[in-house]
Protein backbone atom coordinates (compact mmCIF):
# COMPACT_ATOMS: atom_id res chain seq x y z
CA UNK A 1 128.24 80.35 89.10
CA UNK A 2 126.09 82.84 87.43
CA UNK A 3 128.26 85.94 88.12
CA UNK A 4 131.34 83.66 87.26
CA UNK A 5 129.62 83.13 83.68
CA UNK A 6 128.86 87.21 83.44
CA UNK A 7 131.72 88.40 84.18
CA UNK A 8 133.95 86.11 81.93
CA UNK A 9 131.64 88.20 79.49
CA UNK A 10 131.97 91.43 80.30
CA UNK A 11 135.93 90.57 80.45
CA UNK A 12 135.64 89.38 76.52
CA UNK A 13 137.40 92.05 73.67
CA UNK A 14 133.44 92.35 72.41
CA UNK A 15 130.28 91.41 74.22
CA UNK A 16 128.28 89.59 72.02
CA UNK A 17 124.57 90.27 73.18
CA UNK A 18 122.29 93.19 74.37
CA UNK A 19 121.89 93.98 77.76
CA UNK A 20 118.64 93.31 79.51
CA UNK A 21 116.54 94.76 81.78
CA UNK A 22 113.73 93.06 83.51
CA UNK A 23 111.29 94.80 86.44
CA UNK A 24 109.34 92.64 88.75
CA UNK A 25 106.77 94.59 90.56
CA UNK A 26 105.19 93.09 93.49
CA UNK A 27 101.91 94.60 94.88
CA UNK A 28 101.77 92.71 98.31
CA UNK A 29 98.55 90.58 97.64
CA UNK A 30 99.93 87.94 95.93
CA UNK A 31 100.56 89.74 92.33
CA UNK A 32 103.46 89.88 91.05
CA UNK A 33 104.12 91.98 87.53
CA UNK A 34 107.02 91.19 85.01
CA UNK A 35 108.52 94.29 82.44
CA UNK A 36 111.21 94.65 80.76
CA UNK A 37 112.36 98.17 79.25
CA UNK A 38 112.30 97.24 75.94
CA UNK A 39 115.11 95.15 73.29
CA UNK A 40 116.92 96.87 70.51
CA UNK A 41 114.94 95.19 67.74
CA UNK A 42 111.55 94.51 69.03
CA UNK A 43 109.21 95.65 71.83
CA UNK A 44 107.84 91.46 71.82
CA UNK A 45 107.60 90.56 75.46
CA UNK A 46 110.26 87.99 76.91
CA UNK A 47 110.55 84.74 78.99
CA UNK A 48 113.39 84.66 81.65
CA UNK A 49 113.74 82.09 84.55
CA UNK A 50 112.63 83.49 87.98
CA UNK A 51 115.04 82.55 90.17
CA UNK A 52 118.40 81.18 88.57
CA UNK A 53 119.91 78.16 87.71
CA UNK A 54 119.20 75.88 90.48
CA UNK A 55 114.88 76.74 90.01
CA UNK A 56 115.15 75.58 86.67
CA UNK A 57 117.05 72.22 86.93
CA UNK A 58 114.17 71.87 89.56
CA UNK A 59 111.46 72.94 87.32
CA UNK A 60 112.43 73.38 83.92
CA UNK A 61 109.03 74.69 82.43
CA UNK A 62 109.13 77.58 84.91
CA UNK A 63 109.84 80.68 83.24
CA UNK A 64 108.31 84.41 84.13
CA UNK A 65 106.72 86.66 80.84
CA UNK A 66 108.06 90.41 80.79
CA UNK A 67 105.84 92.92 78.92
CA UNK A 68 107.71 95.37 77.19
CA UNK A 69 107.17 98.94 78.95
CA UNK A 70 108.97 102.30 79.07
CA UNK A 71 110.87 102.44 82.39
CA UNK A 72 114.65 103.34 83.70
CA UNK A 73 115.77 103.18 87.41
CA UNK A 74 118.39 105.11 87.45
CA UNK A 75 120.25 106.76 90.44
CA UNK A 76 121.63 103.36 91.60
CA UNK A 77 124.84 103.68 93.87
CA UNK A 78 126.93 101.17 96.01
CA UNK A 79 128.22 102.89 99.15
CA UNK A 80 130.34 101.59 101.78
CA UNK A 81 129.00 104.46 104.28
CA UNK A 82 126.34 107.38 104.68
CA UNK A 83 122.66 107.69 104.06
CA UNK A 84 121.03 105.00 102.07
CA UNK A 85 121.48 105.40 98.27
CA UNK A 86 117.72 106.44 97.01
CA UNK A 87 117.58 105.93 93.09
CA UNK A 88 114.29 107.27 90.97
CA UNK A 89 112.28 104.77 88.57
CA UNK A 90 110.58 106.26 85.76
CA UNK A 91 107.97 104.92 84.39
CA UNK A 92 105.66 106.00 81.26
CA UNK A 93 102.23 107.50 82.37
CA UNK A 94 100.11 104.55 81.02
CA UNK A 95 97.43 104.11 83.98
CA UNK A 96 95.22 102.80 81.54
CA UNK A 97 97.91 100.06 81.30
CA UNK A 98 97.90 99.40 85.43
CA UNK A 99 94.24 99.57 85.55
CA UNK A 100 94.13 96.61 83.26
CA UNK A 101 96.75 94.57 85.11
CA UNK A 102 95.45 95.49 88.57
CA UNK A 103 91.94 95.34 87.56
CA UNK A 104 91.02 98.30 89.52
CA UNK A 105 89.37 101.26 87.75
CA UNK A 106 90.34 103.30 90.81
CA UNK A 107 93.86 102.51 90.25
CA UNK A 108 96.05 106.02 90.96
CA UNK A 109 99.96 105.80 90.78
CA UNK A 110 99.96 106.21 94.80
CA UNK A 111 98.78 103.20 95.30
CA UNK A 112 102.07 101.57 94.36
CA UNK A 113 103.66 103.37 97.63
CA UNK A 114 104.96 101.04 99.61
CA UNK A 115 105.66 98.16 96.64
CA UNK A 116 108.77 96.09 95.72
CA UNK A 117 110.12 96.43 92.91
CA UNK A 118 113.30 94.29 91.84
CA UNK A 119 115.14 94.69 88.82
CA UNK A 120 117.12 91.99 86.95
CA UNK A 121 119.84 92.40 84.39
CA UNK A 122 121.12 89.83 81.90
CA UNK A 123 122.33 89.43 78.49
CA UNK A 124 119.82 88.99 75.53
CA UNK A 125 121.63 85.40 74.78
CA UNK A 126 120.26 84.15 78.51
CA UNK A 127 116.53 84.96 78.12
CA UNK A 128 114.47 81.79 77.52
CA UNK A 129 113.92 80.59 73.95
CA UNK A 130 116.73 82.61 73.01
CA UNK A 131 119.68 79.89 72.33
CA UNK A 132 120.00 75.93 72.82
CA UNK A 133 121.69 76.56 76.07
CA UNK A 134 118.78 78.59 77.72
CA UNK A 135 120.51 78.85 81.06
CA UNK A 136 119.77 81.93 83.15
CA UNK A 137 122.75 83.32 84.51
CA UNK A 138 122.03 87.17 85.65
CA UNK A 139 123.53 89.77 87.37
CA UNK A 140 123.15 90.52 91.09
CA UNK A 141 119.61 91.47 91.13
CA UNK A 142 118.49 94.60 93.07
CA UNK A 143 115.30 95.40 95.10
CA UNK A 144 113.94 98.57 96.39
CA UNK A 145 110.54 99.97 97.93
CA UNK A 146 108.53 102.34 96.28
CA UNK A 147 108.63 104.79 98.50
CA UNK A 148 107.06 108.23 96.95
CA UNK A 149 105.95 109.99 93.98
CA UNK A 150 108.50 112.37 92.95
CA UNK A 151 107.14 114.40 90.08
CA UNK A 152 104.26 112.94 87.63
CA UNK A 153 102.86 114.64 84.27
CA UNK A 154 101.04 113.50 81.62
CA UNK A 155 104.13 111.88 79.71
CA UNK A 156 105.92 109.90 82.83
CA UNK A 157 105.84 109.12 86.65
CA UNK A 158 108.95 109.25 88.43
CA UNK A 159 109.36 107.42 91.94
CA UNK A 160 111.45 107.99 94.47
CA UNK A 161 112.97 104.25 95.42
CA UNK A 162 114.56 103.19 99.33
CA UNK A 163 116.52 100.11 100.11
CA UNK A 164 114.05 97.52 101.82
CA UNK A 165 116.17 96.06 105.01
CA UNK A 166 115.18 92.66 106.11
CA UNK A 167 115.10 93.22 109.95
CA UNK A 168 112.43 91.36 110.88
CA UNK A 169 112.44 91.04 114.90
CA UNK A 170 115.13 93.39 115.24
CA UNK A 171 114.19 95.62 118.56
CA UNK A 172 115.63 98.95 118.52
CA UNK A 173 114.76 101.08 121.74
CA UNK A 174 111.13 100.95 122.41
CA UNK A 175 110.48 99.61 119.30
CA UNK A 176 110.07 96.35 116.97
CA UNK A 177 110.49 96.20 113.60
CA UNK A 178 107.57 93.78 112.18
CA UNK A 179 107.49 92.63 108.65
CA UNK A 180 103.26 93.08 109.02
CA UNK A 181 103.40 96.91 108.62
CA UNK A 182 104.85 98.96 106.47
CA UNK A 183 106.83 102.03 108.42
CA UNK A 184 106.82 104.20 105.09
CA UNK A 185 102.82 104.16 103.95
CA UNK A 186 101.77 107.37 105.23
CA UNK A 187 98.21 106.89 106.55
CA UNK A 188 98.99 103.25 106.11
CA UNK A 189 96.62 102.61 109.16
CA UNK A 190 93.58 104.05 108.35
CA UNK A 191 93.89 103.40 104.37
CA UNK A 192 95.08 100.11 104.22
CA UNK A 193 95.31 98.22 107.38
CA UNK A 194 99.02 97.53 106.55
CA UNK A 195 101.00 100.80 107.79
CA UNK A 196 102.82 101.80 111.06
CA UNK A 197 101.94 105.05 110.50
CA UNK A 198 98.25 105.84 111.81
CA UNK A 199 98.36 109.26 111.27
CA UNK A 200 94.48 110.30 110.56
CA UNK A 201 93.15 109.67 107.47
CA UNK A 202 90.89 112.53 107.64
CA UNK A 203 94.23 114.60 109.13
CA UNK A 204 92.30 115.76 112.13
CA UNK A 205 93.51 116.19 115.34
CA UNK A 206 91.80 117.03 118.79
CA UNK A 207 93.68 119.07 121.16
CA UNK A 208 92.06 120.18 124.27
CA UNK A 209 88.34 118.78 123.68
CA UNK A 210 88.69 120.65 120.13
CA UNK A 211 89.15 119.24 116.39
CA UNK A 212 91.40 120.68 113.80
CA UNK A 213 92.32 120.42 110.56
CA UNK A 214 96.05 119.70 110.51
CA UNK A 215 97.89 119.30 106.78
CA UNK A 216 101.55 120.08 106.01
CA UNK A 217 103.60 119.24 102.73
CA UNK A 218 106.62 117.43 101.99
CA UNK A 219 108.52 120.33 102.88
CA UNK A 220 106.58 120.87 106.44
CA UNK A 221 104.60 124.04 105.17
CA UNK A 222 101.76 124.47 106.81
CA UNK A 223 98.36 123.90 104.83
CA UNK A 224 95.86 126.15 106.19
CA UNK A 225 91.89 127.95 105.52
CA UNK A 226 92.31 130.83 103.33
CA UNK A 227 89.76 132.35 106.42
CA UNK A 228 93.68 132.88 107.77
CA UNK A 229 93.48 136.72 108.23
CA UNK A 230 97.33 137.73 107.61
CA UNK A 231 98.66 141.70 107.85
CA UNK A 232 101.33 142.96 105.43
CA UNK A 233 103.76 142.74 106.31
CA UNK A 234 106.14 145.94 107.29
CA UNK A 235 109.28 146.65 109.36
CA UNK A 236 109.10 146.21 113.10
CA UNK A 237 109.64 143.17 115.83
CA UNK A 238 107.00 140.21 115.73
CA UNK A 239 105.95 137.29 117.85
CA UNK A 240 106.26 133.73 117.46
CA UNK A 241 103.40 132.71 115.39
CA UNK A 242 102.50 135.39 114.03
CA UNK A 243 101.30 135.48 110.32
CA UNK A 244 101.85 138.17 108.07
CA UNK A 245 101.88 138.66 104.14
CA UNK A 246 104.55 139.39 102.23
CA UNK A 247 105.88 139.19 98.71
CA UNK A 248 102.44 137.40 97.77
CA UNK A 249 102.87 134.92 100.23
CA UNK A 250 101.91 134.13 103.87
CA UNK A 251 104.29 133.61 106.34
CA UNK A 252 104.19 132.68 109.92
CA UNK A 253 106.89 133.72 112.49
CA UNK A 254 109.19 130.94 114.04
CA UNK A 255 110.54 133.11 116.80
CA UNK A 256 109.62 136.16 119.34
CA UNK A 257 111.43 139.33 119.02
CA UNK A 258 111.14 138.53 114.97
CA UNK A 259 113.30 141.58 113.15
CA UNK A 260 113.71 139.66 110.22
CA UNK A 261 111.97 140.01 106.38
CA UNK A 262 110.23 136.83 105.86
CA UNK A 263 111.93 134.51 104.12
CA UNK A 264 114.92 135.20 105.74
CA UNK A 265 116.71 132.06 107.46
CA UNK A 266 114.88 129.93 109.99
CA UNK A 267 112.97 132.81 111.34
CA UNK A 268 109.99 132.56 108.83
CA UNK A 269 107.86 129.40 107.83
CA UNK A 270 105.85 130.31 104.63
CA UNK A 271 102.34 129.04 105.30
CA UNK A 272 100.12 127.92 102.16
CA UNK A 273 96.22 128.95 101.88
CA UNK A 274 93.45 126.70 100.77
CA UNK A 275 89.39 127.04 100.04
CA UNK A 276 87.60 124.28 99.89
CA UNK A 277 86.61 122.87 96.18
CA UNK A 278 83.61 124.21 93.85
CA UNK A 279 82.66 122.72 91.08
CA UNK A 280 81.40 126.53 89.94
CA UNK A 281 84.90 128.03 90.62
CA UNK A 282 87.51 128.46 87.74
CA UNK A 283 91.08 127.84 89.15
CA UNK A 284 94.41 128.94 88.56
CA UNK A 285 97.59 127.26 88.26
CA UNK A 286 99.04 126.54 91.55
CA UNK A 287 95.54 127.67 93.20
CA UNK A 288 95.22 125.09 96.74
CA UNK A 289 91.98 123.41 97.85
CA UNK A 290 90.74 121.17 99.97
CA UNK A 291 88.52 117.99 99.20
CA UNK A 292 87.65 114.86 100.53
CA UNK A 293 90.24 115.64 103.42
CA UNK A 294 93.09 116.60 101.61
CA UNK A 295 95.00 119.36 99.50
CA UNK A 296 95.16 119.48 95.89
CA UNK A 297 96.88 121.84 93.62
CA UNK A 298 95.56 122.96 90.46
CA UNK A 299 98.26 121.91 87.59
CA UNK A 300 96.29 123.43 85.04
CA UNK A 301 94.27 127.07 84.55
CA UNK A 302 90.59 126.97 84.87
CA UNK A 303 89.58 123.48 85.83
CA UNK A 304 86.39 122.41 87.58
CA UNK A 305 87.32 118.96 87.38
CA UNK A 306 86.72 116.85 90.60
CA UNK A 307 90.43 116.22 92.11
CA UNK A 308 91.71 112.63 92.40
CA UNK A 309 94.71 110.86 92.29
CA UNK A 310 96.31 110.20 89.01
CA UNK A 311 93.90 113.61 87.65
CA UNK A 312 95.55 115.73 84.99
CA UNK A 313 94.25 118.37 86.51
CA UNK A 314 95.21 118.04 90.15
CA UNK A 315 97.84 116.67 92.40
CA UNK A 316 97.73 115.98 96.20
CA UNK A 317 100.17 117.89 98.48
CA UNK A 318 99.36 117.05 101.76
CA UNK A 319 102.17 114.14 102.13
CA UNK A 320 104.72 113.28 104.48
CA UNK A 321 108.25 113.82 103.74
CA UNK A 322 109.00 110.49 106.16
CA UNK A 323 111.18 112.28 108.46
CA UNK A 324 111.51 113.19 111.72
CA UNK A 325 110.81 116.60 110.97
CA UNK A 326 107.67 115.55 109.26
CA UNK A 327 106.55 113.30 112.32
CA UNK A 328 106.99 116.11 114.66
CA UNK A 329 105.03 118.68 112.91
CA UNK A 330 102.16 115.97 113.03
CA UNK A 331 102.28 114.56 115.90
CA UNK A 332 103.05 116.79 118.31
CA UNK A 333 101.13 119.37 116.60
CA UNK A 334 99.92 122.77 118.66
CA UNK A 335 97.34 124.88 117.75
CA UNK A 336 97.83 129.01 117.83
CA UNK A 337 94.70 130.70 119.01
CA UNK A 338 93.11 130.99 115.84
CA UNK A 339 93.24 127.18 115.11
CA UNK A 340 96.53 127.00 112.81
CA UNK A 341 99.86 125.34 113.54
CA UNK A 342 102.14 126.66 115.99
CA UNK A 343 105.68 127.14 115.53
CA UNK A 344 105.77 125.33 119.11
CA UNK A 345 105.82 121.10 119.49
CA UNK A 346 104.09 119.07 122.11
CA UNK A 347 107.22 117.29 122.96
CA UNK A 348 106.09 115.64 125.94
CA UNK A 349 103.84 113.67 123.11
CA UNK A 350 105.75 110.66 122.40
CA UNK A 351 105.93 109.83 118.24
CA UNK A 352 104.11 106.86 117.43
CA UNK A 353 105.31 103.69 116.05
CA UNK A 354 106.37 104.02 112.41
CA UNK A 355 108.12 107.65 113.57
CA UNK A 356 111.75 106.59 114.59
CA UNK A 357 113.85 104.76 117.35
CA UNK A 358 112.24 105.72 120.66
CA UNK A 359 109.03 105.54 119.63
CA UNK A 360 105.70 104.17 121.29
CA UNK A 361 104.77 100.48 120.99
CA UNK A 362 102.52 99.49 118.59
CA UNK A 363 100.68 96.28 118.30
C-alpha cells in the first residue's frame, strides 16, 4: 500500500513535500545507526517508523531517530543483466563523530568493511511528528554491503557498496554459502573471527620450510623490500621474473624471451618498493613502508608520524581487490630465488573458501 500511496504522489502536477533520505548502518553486533542527509530547512534530527505500516499499527510508539550527517549514495542502477550494479556512499570525514557512536577510540573507517547499510527514502510529510496522519509510507528501500574504501581525505570517505544476496545454504560446487562469515572481509579470519577469507594477518607465507613476506595491492602489484636489487633497464631479451628499472620504476618480467619496454602490454608487472618505518626518517609523498605487517603510503611530505588507519598522514595499500585475480596472486603465491613473487602460480593449490566456486571447504 505504501508504494500505491507514493506513487499517486509522484503522479500529482506538484509534489508537495521534500524528499528524504534516511541511512541505517548496521555494525553486526547488535548496533544499529540511523542518519539522514540532511532537510532543506534544518539539520534537527528526525523520527521515522522502522519498518512500515503494519510495525506501527503493532507498536505505535516505535519510531527510529536519524542524526543529520553529510552523506550521498550515489551510483545506484537497476539492471535486468550483467555484473552487479556497485554504487559509492560518501560520507563526511567526521571519525571523531563514529568514535563517539561506536565508542571505540580505535575506530578507523575500515572497520565498517563488511557492514550493511540500507537506505530509505520518503517524503518530508511521512516522517513522524510531521502531520496528524503520521503514517510511514516509503519507497522501496535498498541495502548494500560496505565493501571497500575507495578514496578517503581529510574532507570525505567514499565507499565502494555491493549488493548483499541472501543465499544462505545455497551449495555451489565445493562450496556453501554460510550467513556466519563474511566472503568479502579480507583477513576476516585472523582479524575478526567473522571472515571466509583467512588469508594471514601478518601476510606471511611458508613455501618450502621457508617464510616470506607476501603483499600485493588492489591492482595485484607486487609489494616488495627495497633490498630488491633491480638493473636498468636497456634493450635486449629477458626472462620471466626478472626485475629491472625503468622510467623510475621497478618492473618485473611476466614472460621469457621478454623484447618488450616495460610497461608495455601484459609482458611487464610494475613491482612497488618498501623500507620498513623510522620514526627518524622524513618521507616523501607516495614514499612505501612497511609497519606492523602491512604497507602504508605516505600522503603527505615529511611525516614521522606512526601509520594507522584513518591517519592523515598515511594510508594502507596492501588490500585485496576481491577477485579472482587477487586470490590467485595470494594463494598460490611462488617465490623467485631471491624471495619475491613470481610471475608463476601454484595452481595445483586449491583457493580457499571465501575465493570463488570450486573452492576448498571451510568449516
Amino acid at each position: 500500500m505504501s508504494n500505491n500511496i507514493i506513487t499517486t504522489d509522484l503522479q500529482s502536477q506538484s509534489v508537495d513535500s521534500a524528499l528524504v533520505e534516511l541511512y541505517e548502518l548496521d555494525l553486526g553486533n547488535g548496533t544499529i545507526l540511523f542518519f539522514h542527509s540532511g532537510l532543506d530547512d534544518t539539520l534537527d534530527t528526525v523520527k521515522f517508523h522502522p519498518v512500515g505500516e503494519a510495525a506501527k499499527n503493532t507498536n505505535p510508539s516505535l519510531v527510529n531517530e536519524y542524526t543529520a550527517l553529510p552523506l550521498m549514495m550515489d551510483g545506484i542502477e537497476a539492471n535486468a543483466d550483467g555484473a552487479s550494479n556497485r554504487p559509492t556512499l560518501t560520507v563526511a570525514n567526521v571519525s571523531a563523530l563514529f568514535r563517539g557512536l561506536i565508542d571505540d577510540e580505535e575506530f578507523g573507517f575500515e572497520d565498517l568493511i563488511g557492514t550493511r547499510i540500507t537506505r530509505r527514502q520518503t517524503f518530508q510529510k511521512y516522517l513522524h511528528g510531521e502531520a496528524e496522519q503520521d503514517t510511514p509510507f516509503e519507497f522501496p528501500v535498498k541495502t548494500y554491503l560496505l565493501d571497500r574504501v575507495s578514496s578517503e581525505t581529510s574532507v570525505a570517505v567514499t565507499f565502494e557498496l555491493a549488493a548483499p544476496f541472501d543465499v544462505s545454504g545455497v551449495k555451489l560446487p565445493n562450496r556453501i554459502v554460510v550467513g556466519k562469515y563474511c566472503t568479502w572481509l579480507y583477513q576476516g579470519f585472523e582479524t575478526a573471527n567473522k571472515g571466509g577469507c583467512f588469508w594471514a594477518a601478518n601476510s606471511k607465507v611458508t613455501y618450502g620450510g621457508t617464510q616470506y613476506d607476501v603483499f600485493f595491492d588492489l591492482d595485484n602489484r607486487p609489494l616488495v623490500s627495497n633490498s630488491l636489487s633491480a638493473p636498468t633497464w636497456s634493450a635486449g631479451t629477458y626472462a620471466q621474473d626478472d626485475f629491472v628499472t625503468y622510467n623510475s620504476k621497478v618492473w618485473r618480467s611476466e614472460v621469457d624471451n621478454n623484447t618488450n619496454t616495460p610497461g608495455t602490454g601484459l609482458f611487464w608487472q610494475e613491482v612497488i618498493t618498501w623500507a620498513v618505518w623510522s620514526s627518524s626518517t622524513s618521507y616523501s609523498v607516495d614514499n612505501y613502508v612497511k609497519y606492523d605487517n602491512h604497507i602504508w603510503r605516505a600522503r603527505l611530505a615529511g611525516t614521522n608520524k606512526e601509520p594507522k588507519p584513518n591517519s592523515l598522514y598515511w594510508t594502507r595499500v596492501d588490500y585485496c581487490n576481491k577477485e579472482l585475480s587477487g586470490c590467485k596472486a595470494r594463494f598460490q603465491f611462488i617465490p623467485t630465488s631471491g624471495g619475491y613473487p613470481s610471475a608463476q602460480r601454484r595452481t595445483t593449490q586449491t583457493l580457499p573458501f571465501g575465493a570463488y566456486p570450486g573452492s576448498a571447504k571451510f568449516k
